[in-house]
Protein backbone atom coordinates (compact mmCIF):
# COMPACT_ATOMS: atom_id res chain seq x y z
CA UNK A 1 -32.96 14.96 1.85
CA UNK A 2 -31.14 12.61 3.71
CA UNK A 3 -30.46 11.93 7.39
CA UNK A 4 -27.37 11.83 9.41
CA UNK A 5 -26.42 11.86 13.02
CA UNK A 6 -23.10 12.19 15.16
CA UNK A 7 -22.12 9.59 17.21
CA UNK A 8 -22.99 10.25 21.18
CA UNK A 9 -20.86 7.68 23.61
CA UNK A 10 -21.95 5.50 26.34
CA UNK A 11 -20.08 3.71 28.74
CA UNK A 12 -19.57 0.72 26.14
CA UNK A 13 -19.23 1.09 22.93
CA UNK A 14 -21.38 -2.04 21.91
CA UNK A 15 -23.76 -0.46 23.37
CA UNK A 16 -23.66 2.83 21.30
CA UNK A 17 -23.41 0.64 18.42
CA UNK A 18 -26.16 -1.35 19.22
CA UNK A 19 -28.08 1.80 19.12
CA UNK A 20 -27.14 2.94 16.04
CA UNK A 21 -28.68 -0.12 14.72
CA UNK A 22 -31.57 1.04 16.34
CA UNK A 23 -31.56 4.34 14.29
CA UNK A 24 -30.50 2.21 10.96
CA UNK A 25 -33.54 0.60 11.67
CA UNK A 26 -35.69 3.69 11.33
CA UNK A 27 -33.92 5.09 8.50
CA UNK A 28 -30.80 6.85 9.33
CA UNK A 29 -28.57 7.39 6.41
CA UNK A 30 -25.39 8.49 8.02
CA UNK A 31 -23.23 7.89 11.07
CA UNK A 32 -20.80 10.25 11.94
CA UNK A 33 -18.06 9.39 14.37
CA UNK A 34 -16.01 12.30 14.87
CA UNK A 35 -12.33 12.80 15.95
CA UNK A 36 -10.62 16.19 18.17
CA UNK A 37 -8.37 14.80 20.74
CA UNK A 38 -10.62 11.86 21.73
CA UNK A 39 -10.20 8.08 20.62
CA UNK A 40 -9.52 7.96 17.24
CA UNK A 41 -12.82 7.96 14.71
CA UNK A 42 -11.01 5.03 12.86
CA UNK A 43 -11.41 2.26 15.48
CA UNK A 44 -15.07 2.93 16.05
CA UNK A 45 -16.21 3.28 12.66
CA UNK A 46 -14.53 -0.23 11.64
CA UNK A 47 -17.05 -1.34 14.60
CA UNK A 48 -19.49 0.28 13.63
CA UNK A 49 -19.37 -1.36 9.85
CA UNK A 50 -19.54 -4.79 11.42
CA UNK A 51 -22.54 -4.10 13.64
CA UNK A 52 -24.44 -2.37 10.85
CA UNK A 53 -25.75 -3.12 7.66
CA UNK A 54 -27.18 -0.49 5.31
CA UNK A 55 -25.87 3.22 7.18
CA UNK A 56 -23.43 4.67 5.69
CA UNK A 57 -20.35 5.33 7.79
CA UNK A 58 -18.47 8.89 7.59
CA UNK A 59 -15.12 10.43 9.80
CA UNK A 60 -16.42 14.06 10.80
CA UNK A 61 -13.91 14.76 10.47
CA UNK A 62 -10.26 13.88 10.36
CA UNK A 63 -7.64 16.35 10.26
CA UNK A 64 -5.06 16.70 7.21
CA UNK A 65 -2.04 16.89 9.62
CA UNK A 66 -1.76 14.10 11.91
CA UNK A 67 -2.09 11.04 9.22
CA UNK A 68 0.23 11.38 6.01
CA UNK A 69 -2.01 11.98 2.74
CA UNK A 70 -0.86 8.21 1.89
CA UNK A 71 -2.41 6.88 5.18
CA UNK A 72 -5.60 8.73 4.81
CA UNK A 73 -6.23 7.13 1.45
CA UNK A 74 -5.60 3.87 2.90
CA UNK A 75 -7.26 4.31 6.05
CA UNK A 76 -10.23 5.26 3.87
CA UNK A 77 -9.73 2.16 1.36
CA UNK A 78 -9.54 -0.13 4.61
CA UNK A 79 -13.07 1.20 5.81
CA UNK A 80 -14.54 0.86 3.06
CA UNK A 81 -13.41 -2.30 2.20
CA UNK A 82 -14.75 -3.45 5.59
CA UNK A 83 -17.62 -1.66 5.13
CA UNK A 84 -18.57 -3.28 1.75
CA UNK A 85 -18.58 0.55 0.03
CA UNK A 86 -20.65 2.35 2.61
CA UNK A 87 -17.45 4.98 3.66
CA UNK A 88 -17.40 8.50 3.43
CA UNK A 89 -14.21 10.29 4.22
CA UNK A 90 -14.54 13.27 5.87
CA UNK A 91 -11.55 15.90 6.46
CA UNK A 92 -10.70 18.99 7.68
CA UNK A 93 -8.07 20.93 8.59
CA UNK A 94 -8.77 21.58 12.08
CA UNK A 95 -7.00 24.36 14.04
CA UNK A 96 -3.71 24.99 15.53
CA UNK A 97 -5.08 24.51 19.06
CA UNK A 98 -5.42 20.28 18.27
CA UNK A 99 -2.80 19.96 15.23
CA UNK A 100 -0.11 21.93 17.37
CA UNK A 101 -1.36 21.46 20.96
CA UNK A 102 -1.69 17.72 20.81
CA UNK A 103 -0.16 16.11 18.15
CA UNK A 104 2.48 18.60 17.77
CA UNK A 105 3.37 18.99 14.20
CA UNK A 106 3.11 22.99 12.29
CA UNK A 107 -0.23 24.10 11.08
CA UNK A 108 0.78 25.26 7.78
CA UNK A 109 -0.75 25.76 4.21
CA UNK A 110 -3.99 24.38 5.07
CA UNK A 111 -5.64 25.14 1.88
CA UNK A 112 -2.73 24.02 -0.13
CA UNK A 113 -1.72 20.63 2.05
CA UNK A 114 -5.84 19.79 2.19
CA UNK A 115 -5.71 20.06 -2.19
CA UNK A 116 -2.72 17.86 -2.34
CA UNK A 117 -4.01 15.27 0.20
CA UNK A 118 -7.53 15.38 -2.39
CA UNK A 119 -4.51 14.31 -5.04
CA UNK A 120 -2.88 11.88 -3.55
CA UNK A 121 -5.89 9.87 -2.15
CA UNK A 122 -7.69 9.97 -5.79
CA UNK A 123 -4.25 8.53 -6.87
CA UNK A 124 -4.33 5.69 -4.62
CA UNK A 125 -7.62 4.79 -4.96
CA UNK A 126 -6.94 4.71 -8.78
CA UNK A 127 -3.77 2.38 -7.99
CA UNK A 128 -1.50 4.32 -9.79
CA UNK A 129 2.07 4.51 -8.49
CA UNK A 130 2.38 7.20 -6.00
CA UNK A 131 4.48 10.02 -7.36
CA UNK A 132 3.70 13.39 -5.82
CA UNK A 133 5.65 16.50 -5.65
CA UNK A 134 4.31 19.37 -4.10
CA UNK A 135 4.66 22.34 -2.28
CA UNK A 136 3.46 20.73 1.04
CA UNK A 137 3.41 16.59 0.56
CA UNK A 138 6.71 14.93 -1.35
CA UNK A 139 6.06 11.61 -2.46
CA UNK A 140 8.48 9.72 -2.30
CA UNK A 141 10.68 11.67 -0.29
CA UNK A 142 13.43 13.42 -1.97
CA UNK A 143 17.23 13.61 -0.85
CA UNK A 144 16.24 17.67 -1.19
CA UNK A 145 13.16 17.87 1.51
CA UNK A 146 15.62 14.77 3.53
CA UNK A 147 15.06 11.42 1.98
CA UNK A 148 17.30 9.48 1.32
CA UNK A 149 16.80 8.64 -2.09
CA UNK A 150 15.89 5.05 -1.54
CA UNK A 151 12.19 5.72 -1.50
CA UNK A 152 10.53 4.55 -5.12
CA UNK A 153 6.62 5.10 -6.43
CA UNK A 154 4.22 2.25 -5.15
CA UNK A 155 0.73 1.78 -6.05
CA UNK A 156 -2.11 0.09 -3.35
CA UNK A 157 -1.45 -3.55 -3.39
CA UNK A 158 -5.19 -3.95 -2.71
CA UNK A 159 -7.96 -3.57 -5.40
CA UNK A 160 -10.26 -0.98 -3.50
CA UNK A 161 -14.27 -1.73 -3.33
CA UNK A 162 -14.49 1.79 -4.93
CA UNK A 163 -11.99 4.10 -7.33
CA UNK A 164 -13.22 7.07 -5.94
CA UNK A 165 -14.36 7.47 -2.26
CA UNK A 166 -16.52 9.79 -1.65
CA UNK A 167 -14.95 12.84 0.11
CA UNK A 168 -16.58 15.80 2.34
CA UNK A 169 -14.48 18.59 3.52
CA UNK A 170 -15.24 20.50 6.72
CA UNK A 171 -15.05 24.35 6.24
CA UNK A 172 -16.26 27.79 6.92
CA UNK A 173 -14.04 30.20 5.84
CA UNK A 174 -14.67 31.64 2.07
CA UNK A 175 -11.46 30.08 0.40
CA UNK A 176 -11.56 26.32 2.27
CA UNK A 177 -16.08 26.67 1.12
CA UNK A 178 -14.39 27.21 -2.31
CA UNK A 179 -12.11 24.58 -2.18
CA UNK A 180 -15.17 22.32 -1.23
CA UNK A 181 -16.98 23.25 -4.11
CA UNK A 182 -14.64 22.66 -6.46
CA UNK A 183 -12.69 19.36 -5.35
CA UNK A 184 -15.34 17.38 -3.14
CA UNK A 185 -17.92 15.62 -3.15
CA UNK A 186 -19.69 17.39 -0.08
CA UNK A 187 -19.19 20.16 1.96
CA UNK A 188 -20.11 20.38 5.83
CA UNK A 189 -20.41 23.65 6.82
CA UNK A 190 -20.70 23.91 10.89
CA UNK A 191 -23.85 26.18 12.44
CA UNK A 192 -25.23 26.66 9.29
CA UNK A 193 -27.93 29.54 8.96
CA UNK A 194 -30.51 28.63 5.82
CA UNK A 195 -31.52 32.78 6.09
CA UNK A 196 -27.69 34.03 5.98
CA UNK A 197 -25.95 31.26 4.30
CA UNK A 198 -26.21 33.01 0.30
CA UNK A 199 -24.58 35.66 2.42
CA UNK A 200 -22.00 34.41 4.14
CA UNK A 201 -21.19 31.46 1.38
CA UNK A 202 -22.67 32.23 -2.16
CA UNK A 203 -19.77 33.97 -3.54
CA UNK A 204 -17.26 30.85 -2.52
CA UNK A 205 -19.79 28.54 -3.51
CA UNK A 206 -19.99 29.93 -6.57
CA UNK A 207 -16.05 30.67 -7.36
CA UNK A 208 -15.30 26.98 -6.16
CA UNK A 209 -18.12 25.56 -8.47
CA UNK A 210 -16.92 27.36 -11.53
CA UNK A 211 -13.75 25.19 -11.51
CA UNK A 212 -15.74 22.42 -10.42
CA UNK A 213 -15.28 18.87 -12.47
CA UNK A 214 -18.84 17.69 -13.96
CA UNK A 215 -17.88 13.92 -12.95
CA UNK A 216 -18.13 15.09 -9.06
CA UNK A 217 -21.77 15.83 -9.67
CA UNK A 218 -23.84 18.48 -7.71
CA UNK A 219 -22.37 19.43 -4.18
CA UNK A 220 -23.70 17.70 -1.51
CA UNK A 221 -24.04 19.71 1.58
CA UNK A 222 -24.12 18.36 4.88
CA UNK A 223 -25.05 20.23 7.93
CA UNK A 224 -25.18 19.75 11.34
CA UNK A 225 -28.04 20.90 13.93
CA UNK A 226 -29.75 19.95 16.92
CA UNK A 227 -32.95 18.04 16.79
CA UNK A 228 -36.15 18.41 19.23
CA UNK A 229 -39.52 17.78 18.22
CA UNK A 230 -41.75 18.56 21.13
CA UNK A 231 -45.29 20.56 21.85
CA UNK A 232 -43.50 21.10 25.33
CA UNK A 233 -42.04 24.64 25.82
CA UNK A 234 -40.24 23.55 29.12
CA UNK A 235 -38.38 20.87 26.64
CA UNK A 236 -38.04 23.48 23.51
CA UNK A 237 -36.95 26.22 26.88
CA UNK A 238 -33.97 23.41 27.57
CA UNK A 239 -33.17 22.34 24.23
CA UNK A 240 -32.22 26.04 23.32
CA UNK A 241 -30.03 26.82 26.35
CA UNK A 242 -28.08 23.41 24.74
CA UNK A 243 -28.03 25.36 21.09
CA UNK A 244 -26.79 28.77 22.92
CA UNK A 245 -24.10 26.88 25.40
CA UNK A 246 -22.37 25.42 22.10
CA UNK A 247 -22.99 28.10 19.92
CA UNK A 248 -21.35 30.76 22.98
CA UNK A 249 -18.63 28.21 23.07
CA UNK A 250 -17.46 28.32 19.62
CA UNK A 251 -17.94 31.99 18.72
CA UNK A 252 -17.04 33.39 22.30
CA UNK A 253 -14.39 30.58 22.70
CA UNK A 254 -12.81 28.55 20.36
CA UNK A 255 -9.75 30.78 19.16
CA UNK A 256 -8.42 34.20 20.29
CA UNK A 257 -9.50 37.65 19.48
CA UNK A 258 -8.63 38.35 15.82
CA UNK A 259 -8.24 34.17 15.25
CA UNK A 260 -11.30 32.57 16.01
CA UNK A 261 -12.78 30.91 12.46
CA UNK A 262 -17.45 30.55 14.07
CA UNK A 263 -16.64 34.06 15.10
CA UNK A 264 -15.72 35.45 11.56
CA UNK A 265 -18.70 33.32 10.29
CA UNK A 266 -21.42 35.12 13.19
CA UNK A 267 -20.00 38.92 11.63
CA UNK A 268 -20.36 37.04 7.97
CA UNK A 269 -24.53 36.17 9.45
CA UNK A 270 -24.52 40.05 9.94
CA UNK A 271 -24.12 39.62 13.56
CA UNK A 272 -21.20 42.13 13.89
CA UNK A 273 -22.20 43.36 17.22
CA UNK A 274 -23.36 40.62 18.69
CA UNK A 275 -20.25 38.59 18.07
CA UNK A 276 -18.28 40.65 19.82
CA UNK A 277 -19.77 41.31 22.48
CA UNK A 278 -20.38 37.37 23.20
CA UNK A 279 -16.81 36.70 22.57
CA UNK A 280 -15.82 39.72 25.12
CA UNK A 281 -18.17 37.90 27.46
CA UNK A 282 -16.79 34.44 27.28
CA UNK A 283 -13.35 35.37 26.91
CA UNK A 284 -14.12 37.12 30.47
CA UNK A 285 -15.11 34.20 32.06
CA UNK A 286 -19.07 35.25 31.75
CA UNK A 287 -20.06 32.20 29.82
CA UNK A 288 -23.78 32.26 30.98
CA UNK A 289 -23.76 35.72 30.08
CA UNK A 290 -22.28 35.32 26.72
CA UNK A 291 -24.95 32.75 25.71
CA UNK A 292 -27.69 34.76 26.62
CA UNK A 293 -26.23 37.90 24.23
CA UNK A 294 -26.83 35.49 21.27
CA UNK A 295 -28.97 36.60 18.52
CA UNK A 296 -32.44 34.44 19.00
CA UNK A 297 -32.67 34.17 15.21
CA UNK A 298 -29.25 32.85 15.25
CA UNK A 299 -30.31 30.01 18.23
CA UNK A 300 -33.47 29.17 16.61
CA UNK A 301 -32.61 29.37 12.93
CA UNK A 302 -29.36 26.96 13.26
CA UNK A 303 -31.45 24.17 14.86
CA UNK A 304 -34.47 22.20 14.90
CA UNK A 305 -36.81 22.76 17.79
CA UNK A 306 -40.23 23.56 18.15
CA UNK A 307 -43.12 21.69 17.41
CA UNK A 308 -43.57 18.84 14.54
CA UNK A 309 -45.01 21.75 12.02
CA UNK A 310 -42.18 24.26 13.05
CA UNK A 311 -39.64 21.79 12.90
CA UNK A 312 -41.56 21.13 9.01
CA UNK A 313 -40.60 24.79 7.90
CA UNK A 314 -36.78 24.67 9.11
CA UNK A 315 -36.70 21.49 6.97
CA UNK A 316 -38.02 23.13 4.05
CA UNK A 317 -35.53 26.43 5.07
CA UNK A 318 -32.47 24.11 4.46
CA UNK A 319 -33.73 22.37 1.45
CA UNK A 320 -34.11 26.09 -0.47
CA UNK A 321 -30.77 26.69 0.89
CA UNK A 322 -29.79 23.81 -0.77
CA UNK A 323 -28.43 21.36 1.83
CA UNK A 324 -29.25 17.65 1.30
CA UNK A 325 -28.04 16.00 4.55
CA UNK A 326 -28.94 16.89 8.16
CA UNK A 327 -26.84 15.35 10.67
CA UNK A 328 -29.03 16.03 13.66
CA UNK A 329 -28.23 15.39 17.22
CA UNK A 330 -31.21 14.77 18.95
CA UNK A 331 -31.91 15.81 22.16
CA UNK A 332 -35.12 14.33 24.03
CA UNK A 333 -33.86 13.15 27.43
CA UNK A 334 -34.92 9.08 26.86
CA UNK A 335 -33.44 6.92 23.74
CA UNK A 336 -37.11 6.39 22.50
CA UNK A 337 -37.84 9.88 22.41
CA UNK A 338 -34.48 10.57 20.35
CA UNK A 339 -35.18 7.61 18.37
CA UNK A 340 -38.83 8.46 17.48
CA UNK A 341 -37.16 11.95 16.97
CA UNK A 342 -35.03 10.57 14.05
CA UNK A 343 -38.05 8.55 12.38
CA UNK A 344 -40.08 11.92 12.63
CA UNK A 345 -37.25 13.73 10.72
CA UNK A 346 -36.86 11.29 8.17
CA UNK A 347 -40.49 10.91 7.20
CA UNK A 348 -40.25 14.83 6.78
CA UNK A 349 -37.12 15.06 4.80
């Protein structure tokens, strides 16, 4: 199993980079430098490949709407050029709240516009001429969808490091997991529950990966959780009211009644009740209150917290469940703790 972790800012950015040389150090295999509406993921992980060495680099995650499909493949090409092959591209298709409400273009067709932006990268990559006619992407643009009829199929002018980069999709409803499963190269499912997950994802995982091609290989799934490894229950005590502030955040929060995506996935968990009544709470204003309505096995099972032989069994929880990267945030309150956290994992992935 391999190890990731998300990118956490500092005041300078060379210093967060010289950290994650730090972590490189002990073993990391992943950086993830993700992108909402803060800087842009770009900048920072062309840093980050010139300050590091071995990591891999990944976006977690870009969204399919702000970039044209063209500029994603080259944006990717450009990284991992720079990066001498150590790129990941990770997409998603965010929400309406950031695609609409800050860079103001229609959230439409996601699962149609994220499988023709999976075309037209591969295509570039390949250096064949671009030629693309979809439903949602028209390359080049045609006098019909306003062109105007000048544009003519190009290829890359650059040879990219690789012909196929490798490509992760973030999702959680059942038709974007089977998308994942049968296009990508990894799939990073967000609060992921090892005890619900054949639940709440086997049938998509299993529809996608009938259609899958045998040159992608096996899935790779990437999760993310929070990491504390600590004898301490004060420390455990703190590191849980962290899991339950973002967990109440996302499923009481992030999206409306009827329209909120870690909400549908909490009722998918079996946690019908529960998820309504947190996102009544937080949608109220009672935030503190809509935490503490959170399932416990839901808190404890999506992270890793406890003590080193606890934290052991979680491990093993996700491995049955079949995940094969853990992109842990760790959460001890000093850099050495979080680093020594990190080594820990590692040696028991």
């Amino acid at each position: 199993m391999r190890i990731g972790m998300p990118i956490s800012y500092s005041a300078r950015f060379d210093e967060t980079a010289a950290v994650i040389a730090e972590y490189e150090a002990v073993g990391l295999d992943t950086v993830f430098v993700a992108e909402a509406y803060s800087f842009d993921a770009v900048s920072q992980l062309g840093y980050l490949a010139a300050r590091t060495t071995t990591v891999e680099i990944a976006s977690g995650i870009l969204n399919i709407y702000s970039r044209t499909p063209a500029l994603l493949a080259m944006t990717a090409a450009g990284l991992d050029f720079v990066s001498g092959g150590r790129f990941t591209l990770g997409i998603g298709a965010s929400g309406p709240q950031v695609v609409e409400g800050f860079h103001g273009v229609p959230y439409t067709a996601p699962l149609g516009r994220t499988r023709e932006v999976v075309e037209v990268c591969r295509t570039v990559w390949r250096r064949e001429k671009l030629d693309h006619h979809g439903k949602q992407v028209d390359i080049p643009l045609t006098p019909e969808r306003g062109g105007s009829g000048l544009g003519k199929p190009l290829k890359l002018i650059n040879q990219p490091v690789r012909p196929r980069i490798p490509m992760v999709l973030a999702a959680i409803g059942p038709k974007n997991v089977a998308l994942a499963a049968e296009l990508f190269e990894g799939w990073q499912p967000t609060f992921f529950l090892p005890e619900g997950s054949a639940t709440a994802f086997g049938d998509a995982l299993a529809d996608g990966t009938a259609r899958r091609d045998p040159e992608l290989g096996s899935l790779q799934i990437v999760v993310d959780t929070q990491l504390l490894i600590s004898e301490d229950a004060d420390e455990q005590a703190a590191a849980f009211d962290r899991v339950r502030a973002q967990l109440a955040l996302y499923v009481g929060g992030m999206g409306a009644r009827g329209k909120n995506f870690y909400n549908d996935l909490a009722v998918r968990y079996g946690f019908v009740d529960e998820a309504r009544t947190v996102q009544d709470l937080y949608l109220d204003g009672r935030k503190d209150e809509a935490a503490a309505a959170l399932p416990e096995e839901f808190v404890r099972g999506v992270s890793l917290v406890g003590p080193r032989g606890h934290v052991a069994e979680r491990i093993a929880a996700f491995r049955e469940a079949g995940v094969t990267t853990l992109n842990a945030t760790p959460l001890a309150a000093e850099h050495a703790e979080r680093l020594r956290a990190i080594e820990t994992l590692k040696a028991l992935a």
